[in-house]
Protein backbone atom coordinates (compact mmCIF):
# COMPACT_ATOMS: atom_id res chain seq x y z
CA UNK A 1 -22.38 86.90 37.98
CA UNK A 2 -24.33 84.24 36.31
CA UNK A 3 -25.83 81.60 39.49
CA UNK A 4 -26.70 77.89 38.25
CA UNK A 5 -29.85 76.28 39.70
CA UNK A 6 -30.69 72.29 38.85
CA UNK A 7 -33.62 71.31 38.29
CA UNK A 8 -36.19 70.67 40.65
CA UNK A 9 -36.67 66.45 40.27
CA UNK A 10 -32.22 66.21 39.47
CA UNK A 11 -31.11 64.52 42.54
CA UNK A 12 -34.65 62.06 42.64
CA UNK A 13 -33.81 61.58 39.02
CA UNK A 14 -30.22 61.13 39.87
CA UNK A 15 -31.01 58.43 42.22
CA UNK A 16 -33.76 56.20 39.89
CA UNK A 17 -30.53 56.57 37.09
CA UNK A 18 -28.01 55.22 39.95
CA UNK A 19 -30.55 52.11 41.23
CA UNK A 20 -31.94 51.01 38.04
CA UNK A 21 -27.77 50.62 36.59
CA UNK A 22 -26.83 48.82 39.83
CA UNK A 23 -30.14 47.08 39.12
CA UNK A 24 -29.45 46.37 35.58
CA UNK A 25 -25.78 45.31 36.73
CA UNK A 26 -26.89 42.96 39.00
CA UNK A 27 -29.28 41.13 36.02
CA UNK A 28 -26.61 41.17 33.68
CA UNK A 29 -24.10 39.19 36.47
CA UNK A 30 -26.50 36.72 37.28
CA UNK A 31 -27.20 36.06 33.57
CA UNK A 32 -23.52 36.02 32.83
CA UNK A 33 -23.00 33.54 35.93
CA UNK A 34 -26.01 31.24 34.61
CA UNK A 35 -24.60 31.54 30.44
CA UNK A 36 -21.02 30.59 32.08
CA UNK A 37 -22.61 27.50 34.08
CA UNK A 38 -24.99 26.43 31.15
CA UNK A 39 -21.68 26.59 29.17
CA UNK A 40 -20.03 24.51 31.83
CA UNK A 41 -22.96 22.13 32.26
CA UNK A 42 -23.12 20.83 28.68
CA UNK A 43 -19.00 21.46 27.83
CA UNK A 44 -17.12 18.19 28.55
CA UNK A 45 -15.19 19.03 31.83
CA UNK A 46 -15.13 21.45 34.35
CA UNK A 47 -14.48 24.55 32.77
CA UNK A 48 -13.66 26.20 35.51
CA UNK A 49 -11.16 23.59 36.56
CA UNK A 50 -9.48 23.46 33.28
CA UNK A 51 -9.24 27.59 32.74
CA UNK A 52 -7.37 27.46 36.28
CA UNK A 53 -5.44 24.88 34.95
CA UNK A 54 -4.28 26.61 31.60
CA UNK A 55 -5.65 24.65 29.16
CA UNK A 56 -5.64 26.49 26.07
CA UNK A 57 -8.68 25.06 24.24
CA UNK A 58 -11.03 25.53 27.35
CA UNK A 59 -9.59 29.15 27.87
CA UNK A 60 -10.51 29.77 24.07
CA UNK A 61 -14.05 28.36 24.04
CA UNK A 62 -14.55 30.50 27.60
CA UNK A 63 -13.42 33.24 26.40
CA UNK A 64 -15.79 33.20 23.05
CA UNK A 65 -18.75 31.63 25.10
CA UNK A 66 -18.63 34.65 27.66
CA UNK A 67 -18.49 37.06 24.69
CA UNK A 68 -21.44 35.53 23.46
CA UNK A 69 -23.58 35.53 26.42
CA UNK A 70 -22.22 39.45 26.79
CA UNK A 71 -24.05 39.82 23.27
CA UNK A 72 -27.08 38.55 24.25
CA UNK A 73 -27.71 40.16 27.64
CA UNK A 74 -26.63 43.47 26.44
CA UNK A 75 -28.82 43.25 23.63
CA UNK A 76 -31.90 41.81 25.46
CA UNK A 77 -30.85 44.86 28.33
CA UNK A 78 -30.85 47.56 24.97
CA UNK A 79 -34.44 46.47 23.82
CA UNK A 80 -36.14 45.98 27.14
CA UNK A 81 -36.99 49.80 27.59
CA UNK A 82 -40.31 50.63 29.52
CA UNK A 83 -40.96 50.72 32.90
CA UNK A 84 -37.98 49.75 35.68
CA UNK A 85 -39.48 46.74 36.54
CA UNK A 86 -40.84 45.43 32.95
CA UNK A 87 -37.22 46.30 31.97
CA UNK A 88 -35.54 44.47 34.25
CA UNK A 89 -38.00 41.55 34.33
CA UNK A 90 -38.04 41.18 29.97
CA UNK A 91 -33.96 41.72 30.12
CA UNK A 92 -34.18 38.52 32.82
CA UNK A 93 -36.41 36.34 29.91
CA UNK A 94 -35.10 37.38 26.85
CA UNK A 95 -31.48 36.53 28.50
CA UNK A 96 -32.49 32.95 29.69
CA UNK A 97 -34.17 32.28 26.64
CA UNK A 98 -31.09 33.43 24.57
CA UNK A 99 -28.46 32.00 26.87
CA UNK A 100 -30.58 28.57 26.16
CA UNK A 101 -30.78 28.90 22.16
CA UNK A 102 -26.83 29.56 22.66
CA UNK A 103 -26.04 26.84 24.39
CA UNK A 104 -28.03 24.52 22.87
CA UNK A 105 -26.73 26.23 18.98
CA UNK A 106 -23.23 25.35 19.71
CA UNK A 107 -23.68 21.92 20.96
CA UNK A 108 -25.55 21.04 17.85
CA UNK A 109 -22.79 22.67 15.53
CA UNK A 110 -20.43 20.84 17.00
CA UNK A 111 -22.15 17.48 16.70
CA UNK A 112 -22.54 18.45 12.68
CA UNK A 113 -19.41 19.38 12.14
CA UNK A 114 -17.88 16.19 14.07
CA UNK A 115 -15.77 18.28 16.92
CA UNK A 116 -14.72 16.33 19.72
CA UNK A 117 -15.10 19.03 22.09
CA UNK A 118 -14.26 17.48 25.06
CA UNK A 119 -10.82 15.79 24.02
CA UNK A 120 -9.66 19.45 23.02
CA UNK A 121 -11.11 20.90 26.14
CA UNK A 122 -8.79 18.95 27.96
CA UNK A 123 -5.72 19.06 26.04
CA UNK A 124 -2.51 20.36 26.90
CA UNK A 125 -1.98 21.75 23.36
CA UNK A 126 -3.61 23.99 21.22
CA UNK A 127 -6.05 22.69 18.79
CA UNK A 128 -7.32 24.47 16.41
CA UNK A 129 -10.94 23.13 16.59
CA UNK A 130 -11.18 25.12 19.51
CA UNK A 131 -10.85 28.14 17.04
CA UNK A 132 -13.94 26.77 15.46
CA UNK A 133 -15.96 26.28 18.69
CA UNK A 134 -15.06 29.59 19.51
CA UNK A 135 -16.21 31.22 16.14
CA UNK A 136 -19.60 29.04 16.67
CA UNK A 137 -19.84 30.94 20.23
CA UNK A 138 -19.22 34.04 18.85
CA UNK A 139 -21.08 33.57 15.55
CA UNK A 140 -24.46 31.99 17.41
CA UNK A 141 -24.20 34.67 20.24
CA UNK A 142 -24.39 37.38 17.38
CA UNK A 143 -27.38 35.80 15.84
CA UNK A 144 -29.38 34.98 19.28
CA UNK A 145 -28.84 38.75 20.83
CA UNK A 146 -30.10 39.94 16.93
CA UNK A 147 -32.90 37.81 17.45
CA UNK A 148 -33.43 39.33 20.86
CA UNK A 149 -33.53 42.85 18.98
């Protein structure tokens, strides 16, 4: 009969794994909540108001801009390694900062490329600028989180 024995430190060990994920979960959420406001803030609109209210274009540009911000707080959550609390406190930084060079990326693509945002945004038909917003969201979140690495 062969017996099993666990380590001596599993279940303390167990227990820092288990609190620094719901830890690291709880950073993530709040940066996700303050990517999809800063997204809000400087999109023409209420995006929330116009998601609930099925327009296509803001559901597209949500969509990508959430993606985006996923990139970057995953990314600045990968490279933050240390300590639990220097972890948690350069994943909170490195995800403002990013979620800021995001926001403030697409905006100015926009304005170059001469995308009326906020007349798409609130259309009841697809548009394909949207697409291109989207890509910008997607593109720009890419670069920021690789810039986080």
């Amino acid at each position: 009969m062969t017996a099993y024995a666990l380590e001596q430190d599993y279940w303390r060990l167990l227990g820092e794994g288990v609190g620094a994920i719901i830890l690291y979960a709880i950073v993530g959420l709040v940066l996700m909540l303050i990517g999809f406001y800063a997204i809000d803030l400087t999109t023409p609109g209420r995006l929330r108001g116009l998601v609930a209210a099925g327009k296509p274009n803001a559901i597209v540009v949500t969509a990508a801009g959430l993606i985006s911000m996923a990139f970057i707080v995953v990314i600045a959550i990968f490279t933050s390694g240390g300590a639990l609390l220097e972890g948690l406190l350069a994943s909170t930084v490195f995800g403002l900062v990013g979620i800021a060079a995001q926001v403030i990326s697409v905006r100015v693509l926009e304005r170059a490329i001469g995308i009326d945002i906020g007349k798409a945004m609130h259309s009841d038909t697809f548009s394909p600028s949207s697409l291109v917003v989207a890509a910008a969201h997607f593109a720009l979140g890419l670069v920021v989180a690789f810039a986080v690495f």
